[in-house]
Protein backbone atom coordinates (compact mmCIF):
# COMPACT_ATOMS: atom_id res chain seq x y z
CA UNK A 1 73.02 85.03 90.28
CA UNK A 2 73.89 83.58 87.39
CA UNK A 3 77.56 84.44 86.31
CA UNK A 4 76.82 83.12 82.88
CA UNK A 5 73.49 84.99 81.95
CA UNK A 6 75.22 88.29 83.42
CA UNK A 7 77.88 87.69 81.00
CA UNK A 8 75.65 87.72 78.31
CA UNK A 9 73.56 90.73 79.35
CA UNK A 10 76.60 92.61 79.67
CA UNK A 11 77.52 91.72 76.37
CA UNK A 12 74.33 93.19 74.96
CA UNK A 13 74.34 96.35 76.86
CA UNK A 14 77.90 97.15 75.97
CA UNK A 15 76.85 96.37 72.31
CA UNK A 16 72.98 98.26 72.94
CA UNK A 17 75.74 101.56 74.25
CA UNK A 18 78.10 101.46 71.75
CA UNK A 19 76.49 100.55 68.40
CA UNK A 20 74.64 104.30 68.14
CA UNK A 21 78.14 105.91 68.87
CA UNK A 22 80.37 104.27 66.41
CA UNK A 23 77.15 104.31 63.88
CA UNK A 24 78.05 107.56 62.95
CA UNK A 25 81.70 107.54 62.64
CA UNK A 26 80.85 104.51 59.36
CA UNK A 27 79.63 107.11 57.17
CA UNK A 28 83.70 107.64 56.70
CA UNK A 29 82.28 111.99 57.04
CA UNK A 30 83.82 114.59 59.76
CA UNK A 31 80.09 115.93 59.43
CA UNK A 32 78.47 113.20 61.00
CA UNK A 33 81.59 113.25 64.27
CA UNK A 34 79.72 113.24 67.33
CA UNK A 35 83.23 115.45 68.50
CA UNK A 36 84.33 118.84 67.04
CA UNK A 37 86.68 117.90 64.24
CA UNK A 38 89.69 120.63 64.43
CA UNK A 39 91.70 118.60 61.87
CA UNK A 40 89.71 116.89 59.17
CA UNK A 41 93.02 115.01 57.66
CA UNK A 42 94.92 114.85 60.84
CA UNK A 43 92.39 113.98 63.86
CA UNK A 44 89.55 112.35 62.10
CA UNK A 45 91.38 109.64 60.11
CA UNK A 46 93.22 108.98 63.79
CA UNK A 47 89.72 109.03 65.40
CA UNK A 48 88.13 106.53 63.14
CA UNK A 49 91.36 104.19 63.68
CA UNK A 50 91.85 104.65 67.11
CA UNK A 51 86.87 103.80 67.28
CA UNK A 52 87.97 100.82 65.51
CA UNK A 53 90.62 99.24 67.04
CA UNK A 54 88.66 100.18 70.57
CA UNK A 55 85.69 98.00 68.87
CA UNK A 56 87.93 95.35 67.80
CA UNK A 57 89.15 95.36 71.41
CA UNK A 58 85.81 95.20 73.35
CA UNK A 59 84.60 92.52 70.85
CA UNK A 60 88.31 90.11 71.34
CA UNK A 61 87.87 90.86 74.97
CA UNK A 62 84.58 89.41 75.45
CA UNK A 63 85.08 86.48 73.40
CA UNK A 64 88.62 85.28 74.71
CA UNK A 65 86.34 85.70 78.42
CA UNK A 66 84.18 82.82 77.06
CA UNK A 67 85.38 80.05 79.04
CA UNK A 68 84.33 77.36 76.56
CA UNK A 69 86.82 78.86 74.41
CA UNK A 70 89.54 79.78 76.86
CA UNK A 71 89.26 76.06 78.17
CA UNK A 72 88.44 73.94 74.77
CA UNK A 73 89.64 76.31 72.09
CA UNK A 74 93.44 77.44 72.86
CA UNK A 75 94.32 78.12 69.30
CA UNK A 76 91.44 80.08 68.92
CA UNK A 77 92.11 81.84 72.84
CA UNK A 78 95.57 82.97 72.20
CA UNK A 79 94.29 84.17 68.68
CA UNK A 80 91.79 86.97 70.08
CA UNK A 81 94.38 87.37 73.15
CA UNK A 82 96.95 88.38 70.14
CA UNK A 83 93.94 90.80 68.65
CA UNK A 84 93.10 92.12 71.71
CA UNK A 85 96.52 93.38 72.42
CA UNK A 86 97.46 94.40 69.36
CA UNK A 87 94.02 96.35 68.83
CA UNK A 88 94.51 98.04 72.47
CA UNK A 89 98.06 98.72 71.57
CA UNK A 90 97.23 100.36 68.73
CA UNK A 91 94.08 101.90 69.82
CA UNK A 92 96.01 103.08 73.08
CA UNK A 93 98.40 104.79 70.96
CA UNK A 94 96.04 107.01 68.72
CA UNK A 95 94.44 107.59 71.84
CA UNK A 96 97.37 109.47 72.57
CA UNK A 97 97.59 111.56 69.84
CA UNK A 98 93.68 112.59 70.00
CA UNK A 99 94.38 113.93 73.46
CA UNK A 100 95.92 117.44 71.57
CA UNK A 101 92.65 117.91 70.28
CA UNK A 102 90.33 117.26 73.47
CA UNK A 103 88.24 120.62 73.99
CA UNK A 104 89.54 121.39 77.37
CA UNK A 105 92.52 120.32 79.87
CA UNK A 106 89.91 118.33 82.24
CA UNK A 107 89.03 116.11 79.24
CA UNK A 108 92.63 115.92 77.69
CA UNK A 109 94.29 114.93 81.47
CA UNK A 110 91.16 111.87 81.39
CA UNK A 111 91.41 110.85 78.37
CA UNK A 112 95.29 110.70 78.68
CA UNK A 113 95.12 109.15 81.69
CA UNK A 114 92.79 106.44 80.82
CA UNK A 115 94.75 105.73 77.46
CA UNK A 116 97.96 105.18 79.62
CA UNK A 117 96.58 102.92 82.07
CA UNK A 118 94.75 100.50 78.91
CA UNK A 119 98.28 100.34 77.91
CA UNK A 120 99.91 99.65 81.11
CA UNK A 121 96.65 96.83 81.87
CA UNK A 122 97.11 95.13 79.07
CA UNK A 123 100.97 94.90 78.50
CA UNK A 124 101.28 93.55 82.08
CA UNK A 125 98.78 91.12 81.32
CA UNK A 126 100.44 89.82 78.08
CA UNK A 127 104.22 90.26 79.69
CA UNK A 128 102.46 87.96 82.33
CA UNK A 129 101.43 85.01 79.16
CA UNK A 130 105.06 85.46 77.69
CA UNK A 131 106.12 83.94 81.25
CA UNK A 132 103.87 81.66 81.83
CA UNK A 133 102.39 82.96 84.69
CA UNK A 134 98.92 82.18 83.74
CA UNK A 135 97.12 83.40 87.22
CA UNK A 136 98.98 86.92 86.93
CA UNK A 137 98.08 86.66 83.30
CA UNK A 138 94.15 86.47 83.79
CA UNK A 139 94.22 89.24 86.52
CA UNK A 140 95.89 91.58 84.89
CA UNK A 141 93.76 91.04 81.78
CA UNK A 142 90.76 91.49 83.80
CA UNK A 143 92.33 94.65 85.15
CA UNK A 144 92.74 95.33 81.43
CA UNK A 145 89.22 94.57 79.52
CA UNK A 146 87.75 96.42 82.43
CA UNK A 147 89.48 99.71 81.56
CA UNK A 148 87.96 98.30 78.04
CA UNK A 149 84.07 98.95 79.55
CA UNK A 150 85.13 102.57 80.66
CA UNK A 151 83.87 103.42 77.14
CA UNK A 152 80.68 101.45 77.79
CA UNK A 153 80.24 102.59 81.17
CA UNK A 154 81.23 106.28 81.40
CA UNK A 155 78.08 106.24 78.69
CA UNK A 156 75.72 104.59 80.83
CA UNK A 157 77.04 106.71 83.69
CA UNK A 158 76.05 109.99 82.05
CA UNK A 159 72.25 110.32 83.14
CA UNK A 160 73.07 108.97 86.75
CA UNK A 161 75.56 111.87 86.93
CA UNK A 162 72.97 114.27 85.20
CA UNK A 163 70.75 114.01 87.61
CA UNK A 164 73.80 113.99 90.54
CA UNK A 165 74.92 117.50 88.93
CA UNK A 166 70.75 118.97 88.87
CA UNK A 167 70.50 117.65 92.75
CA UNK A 168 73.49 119.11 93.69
CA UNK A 169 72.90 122.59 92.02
CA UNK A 170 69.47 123.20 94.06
CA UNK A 171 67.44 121.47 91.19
CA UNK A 172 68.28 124.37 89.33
CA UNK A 173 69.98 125.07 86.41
CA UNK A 174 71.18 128.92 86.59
CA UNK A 175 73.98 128.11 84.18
CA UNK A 176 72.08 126.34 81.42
CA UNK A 177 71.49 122.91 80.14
CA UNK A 178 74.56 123.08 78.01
CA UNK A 179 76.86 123.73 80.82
CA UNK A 180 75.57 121.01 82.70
CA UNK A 181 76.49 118.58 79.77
CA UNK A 182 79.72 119.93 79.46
CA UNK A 183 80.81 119.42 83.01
CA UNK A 184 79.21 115.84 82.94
CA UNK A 185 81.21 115.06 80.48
CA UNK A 186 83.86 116.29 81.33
CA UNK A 187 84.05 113.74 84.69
CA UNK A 188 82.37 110.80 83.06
CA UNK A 189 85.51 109.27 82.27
CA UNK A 190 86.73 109.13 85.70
CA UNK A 191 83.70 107.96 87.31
CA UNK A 192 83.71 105.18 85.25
CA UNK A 193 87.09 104.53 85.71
CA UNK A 194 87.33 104.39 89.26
CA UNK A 195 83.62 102.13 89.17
CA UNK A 196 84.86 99.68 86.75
CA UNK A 197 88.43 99.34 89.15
CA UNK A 198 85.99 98.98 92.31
CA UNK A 199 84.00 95.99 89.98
CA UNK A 200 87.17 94.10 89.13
CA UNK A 201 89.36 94.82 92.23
CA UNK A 202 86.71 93.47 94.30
CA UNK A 203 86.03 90.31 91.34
CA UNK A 204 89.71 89.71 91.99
CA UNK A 205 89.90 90.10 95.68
CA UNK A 206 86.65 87.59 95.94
CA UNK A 207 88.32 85.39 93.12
CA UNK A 208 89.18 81.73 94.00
CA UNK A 209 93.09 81.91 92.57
CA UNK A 210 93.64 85.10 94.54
CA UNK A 211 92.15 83.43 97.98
CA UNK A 212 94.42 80.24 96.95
CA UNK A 213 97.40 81.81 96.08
CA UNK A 214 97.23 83.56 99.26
CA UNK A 215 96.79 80.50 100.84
CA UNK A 216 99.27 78.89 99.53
CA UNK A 217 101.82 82.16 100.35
CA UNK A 218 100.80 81.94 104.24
CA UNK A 219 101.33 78.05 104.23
CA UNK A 220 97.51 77.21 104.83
CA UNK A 221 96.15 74.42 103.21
CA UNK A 222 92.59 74.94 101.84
């Protein structure tokens, strides 16, 4: 398959997933939130900072991945590195105050979760730069911009696990269509989570630095 091409289509999918959520959140109104609003001057102004800096993230992410830039362009590379930090620092952050206003425990604990591991990802990665160790570096960033996608794939997760929660009930839904939603959503998160980890552990695992530093560890010459 062609690495390249997949990058791309990735690209456009995460773009294709994301565009009609954030659309909403530009009309600067709490009436248009795709989430109940408790707190129109507390949570919403957070909410909108915390959708952009998320954006600004996934967008720095996939272009410091390009490897024309990352190999010809280092001004450039350590430019969106800085932005995608910065953005997931700051996005990470507001994530952290949004999770007091999550409608229930199940999606507070995810959401809190997830927000604490972006930060953890990323600062590794970038503590990994500052010293120079440029192989930690791109792992950990991997490790990083794929906790990025959870907000691209715990979307494109949600009818897989629709139909999961309908085959699992009997193909019936005695509770309702509604409660079916809500407890989809309400695991989406960590399905994606632990999906995207599988991806990139296994990227890493298969990568050729990882199978050379290994080498290299164990004295074998490759």
């Amino acid at each position: 398959m062609n690495s390249k091409k997949n990058w791309w289509l990735l690209v456009i999918v995460s773009l294709g997933v994301m565009t009609p959520f954030v659309a909403p959140y530009l009309t600067l109104n709490p009436e248009n939130s795709r989430i109940v609003i408790i707190s129109p001057t507390i949570q919403y102004p957070v909410l909108i900072a915390h959708i952009v800096f998320a954006c600004l993230a996934l967008i720095s992410g996939f272009l410091q991945f390009i490897k024309r830039i990352r190999l010809q362009k280092p001004k450039i590379h350590r430019f969106l590195g800085r932005l995608y930090v910065g953005s997931i620092l700051i996005s990470g952050l507001l994530a952290l105050i949004l999770v007091f206003y999550a409608d229930n425990f199940t999606k507070a604990i995810s959401f809190l979760v997830l927000s604490l591991i972006w930060l953890y990802t990323c600062w590794k990665g970038f503590r990994a730069a500052l010293r120079k160790e440029m192989n930690e570096h791109r792992r950990w960033m991997v490790r990083s911009f794929g906790v990025t996608l959870v907000a691209v794939s715990a979307r494109l997760l949600v009818p897989g696990l629709l139909l999961t929660y309908y085959i699992l009930n009997g193909f019936s839904l005695s509770a309702g269509r509604e409660k079916m939603v809500e407890e989809v959503l309400n695991v989406n998160i960590w399905v994606g989570l632990i999906l995207n980890f599988i991806i990139i552990e296994w990227s890493i695992l298969n990568s050729g630095n990882f199978k050379s530093n290994n080498a290299q560890r164990n004295g074998i010459q490759i």
